[in-house]
Protein backbone atom coordinates (compact mmCIF):
# COMPACT_ATOMS: atom_id res chain seq x y z
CA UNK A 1 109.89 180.03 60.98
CA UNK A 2 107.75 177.22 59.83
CA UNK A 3 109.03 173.37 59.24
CA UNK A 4 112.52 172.91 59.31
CA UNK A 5 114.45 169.63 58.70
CA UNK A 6 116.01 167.79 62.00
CA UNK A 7 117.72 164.68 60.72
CA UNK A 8 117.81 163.04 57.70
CA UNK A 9 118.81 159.88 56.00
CA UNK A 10 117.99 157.61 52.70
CA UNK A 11 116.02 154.39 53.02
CA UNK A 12 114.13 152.36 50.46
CA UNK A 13 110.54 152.94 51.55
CA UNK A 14 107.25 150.67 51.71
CA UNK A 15 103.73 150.52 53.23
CA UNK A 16 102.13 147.26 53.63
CA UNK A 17 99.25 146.30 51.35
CA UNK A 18 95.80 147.29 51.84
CA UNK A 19 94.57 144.24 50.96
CA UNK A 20 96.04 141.64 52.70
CA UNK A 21 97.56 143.73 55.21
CA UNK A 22 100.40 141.35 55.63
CA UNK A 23 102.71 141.90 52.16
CA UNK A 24 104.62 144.77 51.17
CA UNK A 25 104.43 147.18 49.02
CA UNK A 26 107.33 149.29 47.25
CA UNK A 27 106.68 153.07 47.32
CA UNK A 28 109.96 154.03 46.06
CA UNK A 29 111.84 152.54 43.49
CA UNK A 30 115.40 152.96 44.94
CA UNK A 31 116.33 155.13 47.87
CA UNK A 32 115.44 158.21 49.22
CA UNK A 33 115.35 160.97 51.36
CA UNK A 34 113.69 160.10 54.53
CA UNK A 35 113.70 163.56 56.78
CA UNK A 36 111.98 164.80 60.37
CA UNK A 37 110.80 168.12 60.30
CA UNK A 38 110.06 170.53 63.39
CA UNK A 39 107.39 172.55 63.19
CA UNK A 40 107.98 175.45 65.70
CA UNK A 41 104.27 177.17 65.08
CA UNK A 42 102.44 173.78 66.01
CA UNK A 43 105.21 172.72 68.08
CA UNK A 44 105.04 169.44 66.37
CA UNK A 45 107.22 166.15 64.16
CA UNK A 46 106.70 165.05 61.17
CA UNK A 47 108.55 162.28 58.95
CA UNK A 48 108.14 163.67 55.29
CA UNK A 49 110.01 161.59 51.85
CA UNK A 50 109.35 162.78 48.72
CA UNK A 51 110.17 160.68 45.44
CA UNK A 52 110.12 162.98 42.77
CA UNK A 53 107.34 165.18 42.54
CA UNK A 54 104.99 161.96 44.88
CA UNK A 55 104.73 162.38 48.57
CA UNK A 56 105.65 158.81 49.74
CA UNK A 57 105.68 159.72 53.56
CA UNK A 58 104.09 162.70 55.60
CA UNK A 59 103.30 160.74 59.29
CA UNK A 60 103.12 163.81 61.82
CA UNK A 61 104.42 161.86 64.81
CA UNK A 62 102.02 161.21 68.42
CA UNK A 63 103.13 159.71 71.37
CA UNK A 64 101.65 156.62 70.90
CA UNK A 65 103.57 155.86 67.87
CA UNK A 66 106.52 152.87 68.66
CA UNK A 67 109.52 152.12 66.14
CA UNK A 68 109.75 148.25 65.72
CA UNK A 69 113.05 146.94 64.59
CA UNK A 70 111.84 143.54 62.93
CA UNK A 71 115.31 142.56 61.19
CA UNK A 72 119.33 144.05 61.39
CA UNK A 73 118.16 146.69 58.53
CA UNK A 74 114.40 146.98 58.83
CA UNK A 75 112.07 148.87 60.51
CA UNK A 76 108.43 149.85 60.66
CA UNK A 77 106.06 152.21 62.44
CA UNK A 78 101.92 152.18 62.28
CA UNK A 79 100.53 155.72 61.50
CA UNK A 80 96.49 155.50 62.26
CA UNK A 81 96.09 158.86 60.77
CA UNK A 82 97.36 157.37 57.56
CA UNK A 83 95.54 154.10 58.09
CA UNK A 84 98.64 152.56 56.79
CA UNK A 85 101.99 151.16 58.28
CA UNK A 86 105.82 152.48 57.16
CA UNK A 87 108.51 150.25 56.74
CA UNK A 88 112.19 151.31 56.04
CA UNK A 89 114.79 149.55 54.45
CA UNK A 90 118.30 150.68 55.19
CA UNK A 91 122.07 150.59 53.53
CA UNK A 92 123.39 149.53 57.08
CA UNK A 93 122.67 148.44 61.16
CA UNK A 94 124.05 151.83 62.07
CA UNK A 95 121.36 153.87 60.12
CA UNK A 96 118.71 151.95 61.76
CA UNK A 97 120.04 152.73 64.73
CA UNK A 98 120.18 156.29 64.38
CA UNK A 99 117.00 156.78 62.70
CA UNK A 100 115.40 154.59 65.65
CA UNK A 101 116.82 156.53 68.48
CA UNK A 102 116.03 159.85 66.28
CA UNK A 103 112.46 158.67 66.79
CA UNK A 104 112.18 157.96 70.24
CA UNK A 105 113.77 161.11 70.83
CA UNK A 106 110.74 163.02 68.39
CA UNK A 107 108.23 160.83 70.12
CA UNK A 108 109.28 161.86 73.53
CA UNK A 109 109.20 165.83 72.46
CA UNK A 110 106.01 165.09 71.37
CA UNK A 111 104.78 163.57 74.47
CA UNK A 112 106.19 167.15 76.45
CA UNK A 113 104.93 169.30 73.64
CA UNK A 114 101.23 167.08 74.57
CA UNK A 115 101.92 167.72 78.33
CA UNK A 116 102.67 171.11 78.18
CA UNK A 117 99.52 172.07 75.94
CA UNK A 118 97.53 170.09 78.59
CA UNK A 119 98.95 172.22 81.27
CA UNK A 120 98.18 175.48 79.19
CA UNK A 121 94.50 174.13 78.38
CA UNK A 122 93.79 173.05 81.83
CA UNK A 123 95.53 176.33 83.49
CA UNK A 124 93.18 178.48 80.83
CA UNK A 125 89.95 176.81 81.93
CA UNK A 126 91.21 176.62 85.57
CA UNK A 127 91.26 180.97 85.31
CA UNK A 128 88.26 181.38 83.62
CA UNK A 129 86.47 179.24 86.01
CA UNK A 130 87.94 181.29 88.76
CA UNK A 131 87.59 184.98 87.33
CA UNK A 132 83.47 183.64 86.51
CA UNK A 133 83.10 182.93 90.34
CA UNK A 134 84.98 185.95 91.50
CA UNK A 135 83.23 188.59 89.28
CA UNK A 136 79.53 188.09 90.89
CA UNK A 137 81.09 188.72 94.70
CA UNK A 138 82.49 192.00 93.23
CA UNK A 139 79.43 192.80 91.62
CA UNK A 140 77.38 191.97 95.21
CA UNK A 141 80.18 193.55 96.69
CA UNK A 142 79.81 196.51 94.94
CA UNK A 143 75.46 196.42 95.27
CA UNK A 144 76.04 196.62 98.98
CA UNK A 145 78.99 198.55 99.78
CA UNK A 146 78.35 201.82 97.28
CA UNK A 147 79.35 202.86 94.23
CA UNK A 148 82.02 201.69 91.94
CA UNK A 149 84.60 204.12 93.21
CA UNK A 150 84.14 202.77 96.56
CA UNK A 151 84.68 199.23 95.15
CA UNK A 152 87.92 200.07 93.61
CA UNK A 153 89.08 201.64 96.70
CA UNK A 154 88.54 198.48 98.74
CA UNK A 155 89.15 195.98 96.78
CA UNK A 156 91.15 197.78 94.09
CA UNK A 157 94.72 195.76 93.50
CA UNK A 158 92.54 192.29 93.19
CA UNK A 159 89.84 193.67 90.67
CA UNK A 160 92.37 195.16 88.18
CA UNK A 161 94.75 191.40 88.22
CA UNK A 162 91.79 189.84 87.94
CA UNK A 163 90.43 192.48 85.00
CA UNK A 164 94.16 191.64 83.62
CA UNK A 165 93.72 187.98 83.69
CA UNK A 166 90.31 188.31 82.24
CA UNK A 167 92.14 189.74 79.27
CA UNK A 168 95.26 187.14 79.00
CA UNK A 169 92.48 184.65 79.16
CA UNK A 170 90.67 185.94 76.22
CA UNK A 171 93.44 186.91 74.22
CA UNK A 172 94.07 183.10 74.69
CA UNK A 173 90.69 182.28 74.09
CA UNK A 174 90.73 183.85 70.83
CA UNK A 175 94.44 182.80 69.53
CA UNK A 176 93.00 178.89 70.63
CA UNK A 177 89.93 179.44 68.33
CA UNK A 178 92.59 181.10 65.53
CA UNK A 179 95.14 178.27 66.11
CA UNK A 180 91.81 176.07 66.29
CA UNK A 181 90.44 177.14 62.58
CA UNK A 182 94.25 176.91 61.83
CA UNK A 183 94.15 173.05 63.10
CA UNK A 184 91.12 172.03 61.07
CA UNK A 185 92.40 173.70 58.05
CA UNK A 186 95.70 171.97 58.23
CA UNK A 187 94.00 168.66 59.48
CA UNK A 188 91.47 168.89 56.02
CA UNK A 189 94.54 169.69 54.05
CA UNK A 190 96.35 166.30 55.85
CA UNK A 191 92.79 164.45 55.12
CA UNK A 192 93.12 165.68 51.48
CA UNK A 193 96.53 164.77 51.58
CA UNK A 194 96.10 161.58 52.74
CA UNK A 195 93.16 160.61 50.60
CA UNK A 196 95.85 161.56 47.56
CA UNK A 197 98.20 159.22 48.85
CA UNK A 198 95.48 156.31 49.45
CA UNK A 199 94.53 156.88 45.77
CA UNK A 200 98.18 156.92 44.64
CA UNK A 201 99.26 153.87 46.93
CA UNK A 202 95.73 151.94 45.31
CA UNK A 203 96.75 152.97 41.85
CA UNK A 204 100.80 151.87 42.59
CA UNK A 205 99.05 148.62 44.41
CA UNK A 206 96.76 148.10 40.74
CA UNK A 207 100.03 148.98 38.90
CA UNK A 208 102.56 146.44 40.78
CA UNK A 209 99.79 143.57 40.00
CA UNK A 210 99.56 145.21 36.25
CA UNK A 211 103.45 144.85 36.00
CA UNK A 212 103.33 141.76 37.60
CA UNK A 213 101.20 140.01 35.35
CA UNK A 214 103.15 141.66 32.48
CA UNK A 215 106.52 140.18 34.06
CA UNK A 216 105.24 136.56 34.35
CA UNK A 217 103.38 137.00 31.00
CA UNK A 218 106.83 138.07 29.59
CA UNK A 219 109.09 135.20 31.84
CA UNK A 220 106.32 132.74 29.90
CA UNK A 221 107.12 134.63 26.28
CA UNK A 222 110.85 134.17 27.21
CA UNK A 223 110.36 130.91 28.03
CA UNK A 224 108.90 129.97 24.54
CA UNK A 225 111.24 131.73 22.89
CA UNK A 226 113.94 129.94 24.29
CA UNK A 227 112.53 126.42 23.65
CA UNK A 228 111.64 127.81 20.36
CA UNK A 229 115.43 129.34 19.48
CA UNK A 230 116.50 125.46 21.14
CA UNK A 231 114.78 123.41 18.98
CA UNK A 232 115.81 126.12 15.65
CA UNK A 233 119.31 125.54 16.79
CA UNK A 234 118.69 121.74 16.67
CA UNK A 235 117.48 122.15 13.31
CA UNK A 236 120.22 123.90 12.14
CA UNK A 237 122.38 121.32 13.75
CA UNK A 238 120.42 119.33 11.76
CA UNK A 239 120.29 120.83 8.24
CA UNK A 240 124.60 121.62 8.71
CA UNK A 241 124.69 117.73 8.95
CA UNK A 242 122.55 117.22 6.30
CA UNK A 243 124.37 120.35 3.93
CA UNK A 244 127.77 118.25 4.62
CA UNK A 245 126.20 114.81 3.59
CA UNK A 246 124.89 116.94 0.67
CA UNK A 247 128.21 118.44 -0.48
CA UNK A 248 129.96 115.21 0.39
CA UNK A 249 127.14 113.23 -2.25
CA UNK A 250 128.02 116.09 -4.60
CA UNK A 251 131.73 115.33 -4.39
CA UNK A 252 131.01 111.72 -4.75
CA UNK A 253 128.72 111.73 -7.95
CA UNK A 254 131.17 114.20 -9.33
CA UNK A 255 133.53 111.77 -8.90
CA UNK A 256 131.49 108.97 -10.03
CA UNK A 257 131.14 110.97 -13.60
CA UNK A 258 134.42 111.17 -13.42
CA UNK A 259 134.51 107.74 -13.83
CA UNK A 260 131.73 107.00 -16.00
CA UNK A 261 133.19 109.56 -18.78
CA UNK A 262 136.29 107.52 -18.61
CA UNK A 263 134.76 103.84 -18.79
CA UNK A 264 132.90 105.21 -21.87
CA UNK A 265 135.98 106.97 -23.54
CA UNK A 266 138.34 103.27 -22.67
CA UNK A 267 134.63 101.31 -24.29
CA UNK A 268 134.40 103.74 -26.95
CA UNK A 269 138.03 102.98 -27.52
CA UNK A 270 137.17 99.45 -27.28
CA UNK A 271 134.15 99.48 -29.61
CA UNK A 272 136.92 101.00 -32.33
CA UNK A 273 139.47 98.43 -31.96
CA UNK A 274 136.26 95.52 -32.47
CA UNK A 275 135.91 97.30 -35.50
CA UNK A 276 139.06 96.57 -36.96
CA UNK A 277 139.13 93.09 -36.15
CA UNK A 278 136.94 91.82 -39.06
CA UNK A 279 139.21 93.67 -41.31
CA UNK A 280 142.17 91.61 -39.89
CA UNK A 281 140.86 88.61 -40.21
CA UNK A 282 139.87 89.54 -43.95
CA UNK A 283 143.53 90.50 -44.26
CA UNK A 284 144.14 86.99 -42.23
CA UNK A 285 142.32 85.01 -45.20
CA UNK A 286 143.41 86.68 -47.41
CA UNK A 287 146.94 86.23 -46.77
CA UNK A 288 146.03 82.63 -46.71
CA UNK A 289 144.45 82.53 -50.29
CA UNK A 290 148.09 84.31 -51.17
CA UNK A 291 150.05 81.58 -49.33
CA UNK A 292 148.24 78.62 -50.80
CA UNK A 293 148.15 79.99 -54.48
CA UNK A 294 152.16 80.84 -53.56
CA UNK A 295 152.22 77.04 -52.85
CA UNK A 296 150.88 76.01 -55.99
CA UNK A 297 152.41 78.53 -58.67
CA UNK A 298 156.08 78.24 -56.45
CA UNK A 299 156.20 74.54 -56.34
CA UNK A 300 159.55 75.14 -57.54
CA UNK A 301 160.85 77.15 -54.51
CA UNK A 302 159.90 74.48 -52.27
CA UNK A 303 162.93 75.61 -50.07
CA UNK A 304 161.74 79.15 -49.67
CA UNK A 305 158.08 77.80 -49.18
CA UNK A 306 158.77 75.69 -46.43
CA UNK A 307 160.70 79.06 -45.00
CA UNK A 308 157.32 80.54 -46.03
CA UNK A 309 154.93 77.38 -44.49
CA UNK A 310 157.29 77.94 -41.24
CA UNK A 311 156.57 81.88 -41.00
CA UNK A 312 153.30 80.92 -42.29
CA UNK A 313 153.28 78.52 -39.14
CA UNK A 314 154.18 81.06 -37.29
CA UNK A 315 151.70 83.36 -38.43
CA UNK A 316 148.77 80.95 -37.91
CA UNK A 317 150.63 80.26 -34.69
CA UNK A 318 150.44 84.34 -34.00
CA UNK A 319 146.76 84.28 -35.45
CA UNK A 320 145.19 81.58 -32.66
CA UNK A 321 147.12 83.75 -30.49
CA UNK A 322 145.90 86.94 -31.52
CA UNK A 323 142.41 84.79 -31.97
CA UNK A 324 142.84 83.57 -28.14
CA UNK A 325 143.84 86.93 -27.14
CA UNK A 326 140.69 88.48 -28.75
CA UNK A 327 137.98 85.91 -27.71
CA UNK A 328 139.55 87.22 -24.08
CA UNK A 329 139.21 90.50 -25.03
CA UNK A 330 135.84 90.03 -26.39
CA UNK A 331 135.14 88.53 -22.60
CA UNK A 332 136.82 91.05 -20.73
CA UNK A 333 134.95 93.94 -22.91
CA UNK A 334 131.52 91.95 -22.21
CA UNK A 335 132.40 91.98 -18.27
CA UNK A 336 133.46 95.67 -18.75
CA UNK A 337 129.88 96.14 -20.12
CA UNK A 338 127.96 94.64 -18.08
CA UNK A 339 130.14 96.21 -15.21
CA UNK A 340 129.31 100.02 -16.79
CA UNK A 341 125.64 98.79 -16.71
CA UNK A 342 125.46 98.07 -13.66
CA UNK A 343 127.10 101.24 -12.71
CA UNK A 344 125.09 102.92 -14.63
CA UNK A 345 122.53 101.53 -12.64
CA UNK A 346 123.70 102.39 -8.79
CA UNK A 347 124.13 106.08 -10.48
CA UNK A 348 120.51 106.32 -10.69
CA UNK A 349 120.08 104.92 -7.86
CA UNK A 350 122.16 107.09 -5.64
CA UNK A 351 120.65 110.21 -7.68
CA UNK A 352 117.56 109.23 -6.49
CA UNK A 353 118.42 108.48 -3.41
CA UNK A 354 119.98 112.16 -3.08
């Protein structure tokens, strides 16, 4: 009937590494199926996972093999065929366990199926040695008792079981030499096998220090990157301060214009009403030439001319006023000046400064 699966469970398989023969190495990348097969022809075990379309396990099981337990979940067993050593990772305690008893229970089959070929082999050679010493005594036997019909009549019943066993023996013979050929074609297929899986586990070994060295080289890339994105954020920190200030300025000389239009429109408006003094105090002389030639002409309304000297008074009184009040005004307008310039001048400055 050929192999057939026994048990089976799901592990996360590794084999140590070649090199250093101390690290492990993963041979699956999550977890798999981890069976024993039977295989009633050979009358031998075998622990086969598969990952895909990759043999990560085919260890045909010997006596000698031992199942070590080195943590709650872990275990490992060597396989010198292989020239490597298993180790299985499992989900829980209790899946250790079973797989663990599962294999001393293999490994002791084994051991009888060993024994009882032994037996077989040992019982064979045992027969053949006997049926080679017994044939040479019939043979004498028959050279000095008669003919051949005389040896089957006296020693008849012994001579045909031992013809018989003659025959077992080399229909053994003969299925040991088939089952023989059968071995050593199986065992080159297992060396081919194996070789396979050496040159897959060197190239997965090559190709976990490949993505190693890609993974730091990528941590290091990440790394820059995020110094890099720190200090661009810090920047933009930064430049939003310095876009605010910015805006703020903007606001500010805006303002400032504001102003400075004004001050020019209230000096402008200043500048026009400096123009018109001269004219008034043209008008102011000239009412003054009118007054005195009044005085002389209008001696005779002396009465209405002192009414006239007091407005007059009053007038001149009005006209130091209005003199007084435009000397200040000529001072305050001066100040006002030399106030704009100086404006004028912290403008520029703060433009340039901007």
């Amino acid at each position: 009937m050929g192999e057939q699966p026994i048990f089976t469970t799901r592990a996360h398989v590794f084999q140590i590494d070649p090199t250093t023969k101390k690290n492990w190495v993963p041979a699956s990348k999550q977890a798999v199926t981890v069976s024993y097969f039977y295989d009633s022809t050979r009358n031998s075990y075998r622990i086969i996972s598969v990952d895909g379309s990759k043999v990560i396990i085919n260890s045909t099981i010997t006596p000698n093999m031992t199942f070590t337990k080195t943590s709650q979940k872990f275990g490992q067993w060597a396989d010198s065929r292989a020239n490597t050593v298993f180790g299985l990772g499992f989900a829980s305690e209790q899946q250790l366990a079973k797989f663990a008893e599962k294999f001393q229970e293999v490994k002791e089959a084994a051991k009888l199926a060993r024994d009882k070929s032994q037996e077989k082999m040992e019982t064979s050679s045992n027969n053949s040695q006997e049926s080679g010493r017994e044939t040479p005594s019939s043979n004498q036997a028959s050279s000095f008792n008669g003919t051949d019909d005389e040896k089957i009549s006296h020693g008849g019943p012994e001579t045909a079981a031992l013809m018989s066993e003659n025959d077992k023996l080399t229909t053994t013979v003969e299925q040991s030499n088939t089952n023989a050929k059968k071995l050593e074609t199986e065992l080159q297929t297992l060396r081919d096998s194996n070789a396979r899986l050496v040159d897959s586990l060197t190239e997965s070994s090559a190709n976990v220090e490949i993505w190693k060295k890609q993974l730091n080289t990528c941590k290091e890339e990440s790394d820059t990157l995020r110094e890099k994105i720190a200090e661009l954020e810090s920047q933009c920190e930064k430049a939003n301060v310095e876009k605010e200030r910015n805006s703020k300025l903007t606001v500010r000389v805006q303002e400032l214009e504001t102003e400075l239009q004004d001050k020019e429109q209230e000096l402008e408006n200043l500048r026009k009403q400096a123009e018109i003094i001269p004219q008034l105090m043209a008008e102011c002389e000239s009412i003054t030439e009118k007054l005195q030639a009044a005085e002389v002409k209008n001696k005779d309304l002396e009465d209405r001319i002192e009414g006239l000297q007091a407005d007059i008074e009053d007038s001149q009184s009005k006209q130091g006023n209005m003199k007084g009040e435009l000397k200040k005004f000529m001072d305050v307008l001066d100040g006002k000046i030399d106030e704009l310039h100086e404006f004028r001048q912290g403008l520029s400055k703060l433009g340039v400064d901007n």
